[in-house]
Protein backbone atom coordinates (compact mmCIF):
# COMPACT_ATOMS: atom_id res chain seq x y z
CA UNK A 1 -16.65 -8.99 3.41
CA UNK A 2 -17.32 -4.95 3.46
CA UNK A 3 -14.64 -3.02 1.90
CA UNK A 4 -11.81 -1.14 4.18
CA UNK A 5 -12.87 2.32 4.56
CA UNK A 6 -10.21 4.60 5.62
CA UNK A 7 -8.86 8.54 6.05
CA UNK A 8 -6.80 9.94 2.99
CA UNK A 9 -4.10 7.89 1.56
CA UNK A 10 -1.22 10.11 3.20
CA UNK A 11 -2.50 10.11 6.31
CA UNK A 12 -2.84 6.15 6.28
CA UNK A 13 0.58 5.88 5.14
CA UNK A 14 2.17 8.27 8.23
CA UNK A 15 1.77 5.91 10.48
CA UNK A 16 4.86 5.29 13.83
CA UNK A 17 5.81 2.43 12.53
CA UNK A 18 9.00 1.61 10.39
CA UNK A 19 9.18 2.06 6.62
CA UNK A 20 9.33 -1.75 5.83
CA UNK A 21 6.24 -1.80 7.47
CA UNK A 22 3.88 0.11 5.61
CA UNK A 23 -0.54 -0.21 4.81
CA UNK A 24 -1.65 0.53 1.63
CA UNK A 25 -4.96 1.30 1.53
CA UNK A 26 -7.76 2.83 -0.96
CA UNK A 27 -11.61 2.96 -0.78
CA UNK A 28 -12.03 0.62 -4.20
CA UNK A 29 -9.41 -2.43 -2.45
CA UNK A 30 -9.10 -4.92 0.03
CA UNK A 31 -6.11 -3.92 2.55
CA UNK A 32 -3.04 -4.73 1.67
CA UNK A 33 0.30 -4.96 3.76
CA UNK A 34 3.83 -4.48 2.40
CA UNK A 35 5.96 -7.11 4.31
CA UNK A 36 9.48 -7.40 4.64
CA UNK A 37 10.61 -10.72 3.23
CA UNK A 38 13.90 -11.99 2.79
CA UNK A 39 15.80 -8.63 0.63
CA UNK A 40 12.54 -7.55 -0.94
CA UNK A 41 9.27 -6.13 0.18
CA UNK A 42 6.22 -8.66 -0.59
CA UNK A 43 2.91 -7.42 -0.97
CA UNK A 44 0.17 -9.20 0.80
CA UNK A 45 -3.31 -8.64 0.38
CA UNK A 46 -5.14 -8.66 3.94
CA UNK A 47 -7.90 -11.61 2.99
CA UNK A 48 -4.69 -13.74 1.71
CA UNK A 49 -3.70 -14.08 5.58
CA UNK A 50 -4.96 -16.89 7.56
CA UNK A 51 -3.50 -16.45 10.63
CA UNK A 52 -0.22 -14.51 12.44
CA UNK A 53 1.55 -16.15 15.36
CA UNK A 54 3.88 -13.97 17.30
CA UNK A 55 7.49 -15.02 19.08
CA UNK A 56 8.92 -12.56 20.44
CA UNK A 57 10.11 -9.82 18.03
CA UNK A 58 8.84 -12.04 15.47
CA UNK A 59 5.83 -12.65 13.54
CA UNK A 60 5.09 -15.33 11.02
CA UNK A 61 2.62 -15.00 8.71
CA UNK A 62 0.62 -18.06 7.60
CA UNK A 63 -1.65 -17.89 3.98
CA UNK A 64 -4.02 -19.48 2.42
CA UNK A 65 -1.89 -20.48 -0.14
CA UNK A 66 0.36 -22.46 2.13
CA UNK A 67 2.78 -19.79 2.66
CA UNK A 68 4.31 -19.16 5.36
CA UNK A 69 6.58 -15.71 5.90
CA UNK A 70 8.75 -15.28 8.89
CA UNK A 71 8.76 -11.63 9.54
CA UNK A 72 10.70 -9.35 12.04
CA UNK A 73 8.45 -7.45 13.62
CA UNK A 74 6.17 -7.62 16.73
CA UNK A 75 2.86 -9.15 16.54
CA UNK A 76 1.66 -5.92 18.08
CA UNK A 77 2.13 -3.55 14.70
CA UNK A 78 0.66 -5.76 12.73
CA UNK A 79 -2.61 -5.58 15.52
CA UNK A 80 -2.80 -2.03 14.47
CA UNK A 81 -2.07 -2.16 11.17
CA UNK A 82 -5.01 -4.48 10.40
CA UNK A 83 -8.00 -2.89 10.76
CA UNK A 84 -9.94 -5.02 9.05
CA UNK A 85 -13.31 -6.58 11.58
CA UNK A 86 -12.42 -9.66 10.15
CA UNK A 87 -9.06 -10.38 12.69
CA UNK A 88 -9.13 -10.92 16.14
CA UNK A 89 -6.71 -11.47 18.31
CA UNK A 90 -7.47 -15.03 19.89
CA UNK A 91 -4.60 -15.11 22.66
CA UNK A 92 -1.33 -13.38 23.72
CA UNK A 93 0.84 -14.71 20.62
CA UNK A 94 -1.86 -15.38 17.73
CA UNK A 95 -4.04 -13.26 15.47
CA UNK A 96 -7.00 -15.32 13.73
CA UNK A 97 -8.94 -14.06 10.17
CA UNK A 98 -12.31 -15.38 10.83
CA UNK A 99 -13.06 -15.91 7.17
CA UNK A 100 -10.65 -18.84 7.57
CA UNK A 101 -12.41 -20.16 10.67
CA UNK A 102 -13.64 -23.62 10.41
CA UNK A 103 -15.36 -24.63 13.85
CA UNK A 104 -15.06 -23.27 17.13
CA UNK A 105 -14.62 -26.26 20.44
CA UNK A 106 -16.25 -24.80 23.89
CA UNK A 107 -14.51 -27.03 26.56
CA UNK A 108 -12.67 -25.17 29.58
CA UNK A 109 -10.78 -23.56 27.05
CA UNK A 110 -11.86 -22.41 23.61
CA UNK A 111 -10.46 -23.65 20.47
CA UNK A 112 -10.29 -22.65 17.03
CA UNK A 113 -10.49 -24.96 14.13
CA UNK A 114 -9.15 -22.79 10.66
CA UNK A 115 -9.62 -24.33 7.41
CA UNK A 116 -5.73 -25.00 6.65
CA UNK A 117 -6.44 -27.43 9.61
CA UNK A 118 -4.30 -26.22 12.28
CA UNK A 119 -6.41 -25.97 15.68
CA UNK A 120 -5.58 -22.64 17.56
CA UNK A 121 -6.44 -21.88 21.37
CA UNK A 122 -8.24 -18.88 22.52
CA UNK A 123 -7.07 -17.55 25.80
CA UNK A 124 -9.86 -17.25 28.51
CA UNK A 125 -9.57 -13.68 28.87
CA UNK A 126 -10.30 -13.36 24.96
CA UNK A 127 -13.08 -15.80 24.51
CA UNK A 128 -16.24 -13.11 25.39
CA UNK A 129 -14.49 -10.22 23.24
CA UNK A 130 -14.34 -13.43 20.20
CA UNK A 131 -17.51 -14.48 20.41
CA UNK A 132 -18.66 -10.94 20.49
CA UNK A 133 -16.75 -10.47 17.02
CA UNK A 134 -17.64 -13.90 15.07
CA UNK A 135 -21.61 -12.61 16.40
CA UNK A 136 -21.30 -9.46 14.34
CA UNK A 137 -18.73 -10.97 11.90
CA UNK A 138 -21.27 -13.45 10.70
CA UNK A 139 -24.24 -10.57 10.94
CA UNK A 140 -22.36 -8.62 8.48
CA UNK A 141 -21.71 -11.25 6.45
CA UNK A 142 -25.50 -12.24 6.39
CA UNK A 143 -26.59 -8.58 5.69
């Protein structure tokens, strides 16, 4: 996995979004999100997540750990917050790490086996622009 790369600290941290939901991010790290949870702020360290699955103005956050994090916020700032190559967004209400991907099905409809066993579809509007990414996902990974 190549490291996150990214402008000034300050600058990273002025993002639109709200103050719960913030990116912490160096050159020497991994990216790391501070999430809202419950009446604290969790940190979460970007190759922890497995997957995010959107409802509504929800998001819940699923880990490799077997955690799972219900979080109020769209599944649209956390898009932009990770910036990391390794996540893709596989259809209209789910966000896949593709270190975690197990097996991918080609039948009409594309679909996602993740190593915590839950199967995930990809939308057919999203299948070229995933393929595209596991392609250079794995390249970098070889390299």
């Amino acid at each position: 996995m190549k490291p996150f790369v990214s402008e000034p600290l300050f600058e990273s941290m002025s993002t639109p979004f709200p103050k719960s939901v913030e990116k912490i991010a160096d050159s020497t790290t991994t990216q790391k999100l501070l999430i809202p949870f419950y009446d604290r702020k969790r940190t979460v360290f970007a190759d922890e997540i497995v997957r995010l699955e959107g409802c509504g103005n929800y998001t819940n956050f699923f880990l490799k750990d077997g955690t799972k994090m219900l979080v109020s916020r769209t599944l649209k700032e956390y898009e932009t917050l990770l910036t990391d190559e390794s996540f893709v967004r596989v259809h209209k209400s789910c966000i896949v790490n593709l270190s975690f991907v197990r097996k991918f099905f080609i039948k009409k409809e594309g679909e996602l086996e993740l190593t915590d066993g839950q199967q995930v579809k990809i939308s057919r509007r999203r299948a070229q622009m995933f393929m595209d990414r596991i392609r250079s996902y794995q390249s970098v990974l070889v390299n």
